[in-house]
C-alpha atoms as a PDB file:
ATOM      1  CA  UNK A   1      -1.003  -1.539 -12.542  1.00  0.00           C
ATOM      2  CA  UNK A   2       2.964  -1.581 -12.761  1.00  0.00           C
ATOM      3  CA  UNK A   3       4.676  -4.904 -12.137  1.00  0.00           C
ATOM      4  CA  UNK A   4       6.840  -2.593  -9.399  1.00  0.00           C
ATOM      5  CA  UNK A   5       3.260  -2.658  -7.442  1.00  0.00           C
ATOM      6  CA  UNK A   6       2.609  -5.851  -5.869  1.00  0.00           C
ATOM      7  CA  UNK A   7      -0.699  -7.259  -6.128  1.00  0.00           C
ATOM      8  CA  UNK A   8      -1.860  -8.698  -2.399  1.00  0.00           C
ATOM      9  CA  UNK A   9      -4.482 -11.225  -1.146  1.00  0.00           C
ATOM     10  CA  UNK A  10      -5.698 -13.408   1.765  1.00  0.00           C
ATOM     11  CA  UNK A  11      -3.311 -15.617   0.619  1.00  0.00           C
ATOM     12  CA  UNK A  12       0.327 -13.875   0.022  1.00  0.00           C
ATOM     13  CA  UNK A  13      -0.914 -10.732   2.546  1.00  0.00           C
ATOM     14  CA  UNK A  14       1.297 -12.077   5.933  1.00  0.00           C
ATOM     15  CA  UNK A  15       3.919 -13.225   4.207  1.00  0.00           C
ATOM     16  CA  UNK A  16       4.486  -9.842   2.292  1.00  0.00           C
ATOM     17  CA  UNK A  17       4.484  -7.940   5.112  1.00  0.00           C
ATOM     18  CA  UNK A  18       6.767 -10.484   7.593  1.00  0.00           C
ATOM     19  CA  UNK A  19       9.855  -8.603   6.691  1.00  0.00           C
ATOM     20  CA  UNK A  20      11.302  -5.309   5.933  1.00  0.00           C
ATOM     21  CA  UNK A  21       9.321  -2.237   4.806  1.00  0.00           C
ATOM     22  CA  UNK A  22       5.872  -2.444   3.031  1.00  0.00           C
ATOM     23  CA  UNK A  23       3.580  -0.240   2.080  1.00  0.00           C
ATOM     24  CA  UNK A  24       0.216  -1.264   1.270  1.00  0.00           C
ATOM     25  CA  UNK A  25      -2.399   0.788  -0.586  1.00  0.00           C
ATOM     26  CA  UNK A  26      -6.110  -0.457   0.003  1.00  0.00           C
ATOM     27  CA  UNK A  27      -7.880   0.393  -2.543  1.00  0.00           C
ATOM     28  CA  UNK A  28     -11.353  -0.161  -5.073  1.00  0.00           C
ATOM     29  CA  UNK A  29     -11.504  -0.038  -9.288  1.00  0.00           C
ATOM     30  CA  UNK A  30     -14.326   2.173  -8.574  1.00  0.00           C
ATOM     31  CA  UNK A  31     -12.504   4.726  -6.516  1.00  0.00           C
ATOM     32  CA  UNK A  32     -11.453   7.517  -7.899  1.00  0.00           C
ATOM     33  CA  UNK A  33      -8.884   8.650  -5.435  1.00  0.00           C
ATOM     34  CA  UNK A  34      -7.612   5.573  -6.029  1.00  0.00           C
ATOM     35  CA  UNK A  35      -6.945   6.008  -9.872  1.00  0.00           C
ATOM     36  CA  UNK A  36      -5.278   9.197  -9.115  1.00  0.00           C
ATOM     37  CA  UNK A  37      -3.304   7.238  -6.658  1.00  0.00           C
ATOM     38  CA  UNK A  38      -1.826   4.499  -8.248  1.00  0.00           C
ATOM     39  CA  UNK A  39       0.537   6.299 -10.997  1.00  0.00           C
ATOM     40  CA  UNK A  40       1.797   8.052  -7.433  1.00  0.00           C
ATOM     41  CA  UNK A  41       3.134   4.582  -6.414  1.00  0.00           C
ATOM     42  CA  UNK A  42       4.729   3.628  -9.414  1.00  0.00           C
ATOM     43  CA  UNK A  43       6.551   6.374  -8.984  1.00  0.00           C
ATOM     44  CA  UNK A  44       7.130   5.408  -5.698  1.00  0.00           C
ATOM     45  CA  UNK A  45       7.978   2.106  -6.069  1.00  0.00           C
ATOM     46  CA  UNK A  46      10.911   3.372  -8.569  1.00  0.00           C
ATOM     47  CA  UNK A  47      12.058   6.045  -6.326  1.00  0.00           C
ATOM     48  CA  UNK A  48      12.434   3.288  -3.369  1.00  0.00           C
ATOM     49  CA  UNK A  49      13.738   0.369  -5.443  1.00  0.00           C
ATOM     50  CA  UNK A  50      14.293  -2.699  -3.046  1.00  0.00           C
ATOM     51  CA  UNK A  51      14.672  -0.349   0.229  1.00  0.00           C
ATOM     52  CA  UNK A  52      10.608  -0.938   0.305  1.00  0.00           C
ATOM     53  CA  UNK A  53       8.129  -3.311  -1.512  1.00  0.00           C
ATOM     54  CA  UNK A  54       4.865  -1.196  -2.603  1.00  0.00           C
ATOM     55  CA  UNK A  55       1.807  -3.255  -2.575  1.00  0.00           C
ATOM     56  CA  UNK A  56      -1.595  -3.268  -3.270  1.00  0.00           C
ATOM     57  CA  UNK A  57      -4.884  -4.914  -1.626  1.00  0.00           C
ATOM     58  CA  UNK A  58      -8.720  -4.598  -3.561  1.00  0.00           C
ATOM     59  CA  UNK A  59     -10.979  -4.123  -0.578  1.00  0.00           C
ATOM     60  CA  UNK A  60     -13.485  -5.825  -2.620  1.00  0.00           C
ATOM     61  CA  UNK A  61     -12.109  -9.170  -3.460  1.00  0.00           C
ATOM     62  CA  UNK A  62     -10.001  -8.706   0.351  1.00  0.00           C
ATOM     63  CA  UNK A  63     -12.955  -7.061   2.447  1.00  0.00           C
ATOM     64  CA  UNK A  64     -11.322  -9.132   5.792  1.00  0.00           C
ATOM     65  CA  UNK A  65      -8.334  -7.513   5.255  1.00  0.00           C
ATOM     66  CA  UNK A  66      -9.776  -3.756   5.344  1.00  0.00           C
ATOM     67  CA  UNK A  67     -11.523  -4.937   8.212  1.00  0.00           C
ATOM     68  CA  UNK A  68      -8.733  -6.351  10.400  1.00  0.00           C
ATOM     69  CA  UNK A  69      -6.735  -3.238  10.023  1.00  0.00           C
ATOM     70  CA  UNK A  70     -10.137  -0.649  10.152  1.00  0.00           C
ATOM     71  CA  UNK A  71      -9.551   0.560   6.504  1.00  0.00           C
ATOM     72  CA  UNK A  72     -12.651   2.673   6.448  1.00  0.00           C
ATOM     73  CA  UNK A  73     -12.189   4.952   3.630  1.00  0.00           C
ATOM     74  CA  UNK A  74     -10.282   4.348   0.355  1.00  0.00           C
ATOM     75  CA  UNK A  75      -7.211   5.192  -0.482  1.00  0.00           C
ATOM     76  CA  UNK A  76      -5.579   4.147   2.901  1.00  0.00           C
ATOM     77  CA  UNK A  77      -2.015   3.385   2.305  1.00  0.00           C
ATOM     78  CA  UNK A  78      -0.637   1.406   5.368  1.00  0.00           C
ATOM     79  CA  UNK A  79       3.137   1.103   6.478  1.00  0.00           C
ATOM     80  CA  UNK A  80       4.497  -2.181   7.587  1.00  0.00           C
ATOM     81  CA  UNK A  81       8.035  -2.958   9.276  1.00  0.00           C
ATOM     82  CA  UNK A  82       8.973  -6.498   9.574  1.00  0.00           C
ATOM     83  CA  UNK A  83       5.187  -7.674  10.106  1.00  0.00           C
ATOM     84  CA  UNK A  84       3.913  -4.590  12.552  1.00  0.00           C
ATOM     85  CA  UNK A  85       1.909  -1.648  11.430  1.00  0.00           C
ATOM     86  CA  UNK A  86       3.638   1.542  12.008  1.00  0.00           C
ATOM     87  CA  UNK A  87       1.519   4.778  10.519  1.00  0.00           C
ATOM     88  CA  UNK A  88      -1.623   4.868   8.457  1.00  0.00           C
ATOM     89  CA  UNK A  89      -2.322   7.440   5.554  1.00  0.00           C
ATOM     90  CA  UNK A  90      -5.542   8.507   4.865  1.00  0.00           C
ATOM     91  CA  UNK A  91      -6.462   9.550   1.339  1.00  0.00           C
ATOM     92  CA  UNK A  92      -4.240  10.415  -1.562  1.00  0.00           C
ATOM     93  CA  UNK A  93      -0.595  10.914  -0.898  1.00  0.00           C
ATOM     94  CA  UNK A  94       1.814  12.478  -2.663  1.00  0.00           C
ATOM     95  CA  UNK A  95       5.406  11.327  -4.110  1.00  0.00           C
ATOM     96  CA  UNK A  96       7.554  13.196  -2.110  1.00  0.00           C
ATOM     97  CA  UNK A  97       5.745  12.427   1.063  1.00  0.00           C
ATOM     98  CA  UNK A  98       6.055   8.639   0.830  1.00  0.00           C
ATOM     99  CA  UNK A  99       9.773   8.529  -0.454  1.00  0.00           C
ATOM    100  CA  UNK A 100      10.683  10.472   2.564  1.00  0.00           C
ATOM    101  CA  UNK A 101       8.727   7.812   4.971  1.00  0.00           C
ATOM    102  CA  UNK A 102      10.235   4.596   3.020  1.00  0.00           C
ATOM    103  CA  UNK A 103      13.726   5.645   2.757  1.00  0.00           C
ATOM    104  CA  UNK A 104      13.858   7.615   6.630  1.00  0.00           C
END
């Protein structure tokens, strides 16, 4: 995982997401969407700089976080403004499609 990518837990999750834009990728070592993912947001995370933090939550050392926001399937990315969850994304995403979302 890039250092761009922010790991998350219990602990750090609310305080991440309090302010500005995050996007937060749930996600499982097992998962192999999830592999394919993850060079995606490094990309990302360069494309957006500091207009958006990119994060990153394991679903199976944070299961009551996928729960409290119904993360059902793996990859869901989630996008946060200042503490408030604004759209959902189901499955892999690409690049372009997230840049354009972070930096609208």
């Amino acid at each position: 995982m890039s250092d761009k990518v922010k790991e998350l837990t219990v602990d750090n999750f609310n305080d991440t997401i309090a302010s500005g834009t995050v996007l937060v990728d749930f996600w499982a070592p097992w998962c192999g969407p999830c592999k394919m993912q993850a060079p995606i947001l490094d990309k990302v995370a360069d494309a957006v700089g500091d207009k958006a933090v990119i994060a990153k939550v394991n679903v199976d050392e944070a299961p009551s976080l996928a729960a409290q926001f119904g993360v059902r399937s793996i990859p869901t990315l989630i996008l946060f403004k200042n503490g408030e969850k604004v759209q959902d994304f189901i499955g892999v995403q690409q690049e372009a499609a997230l840049v354009a979302v972070l930096t609208a």
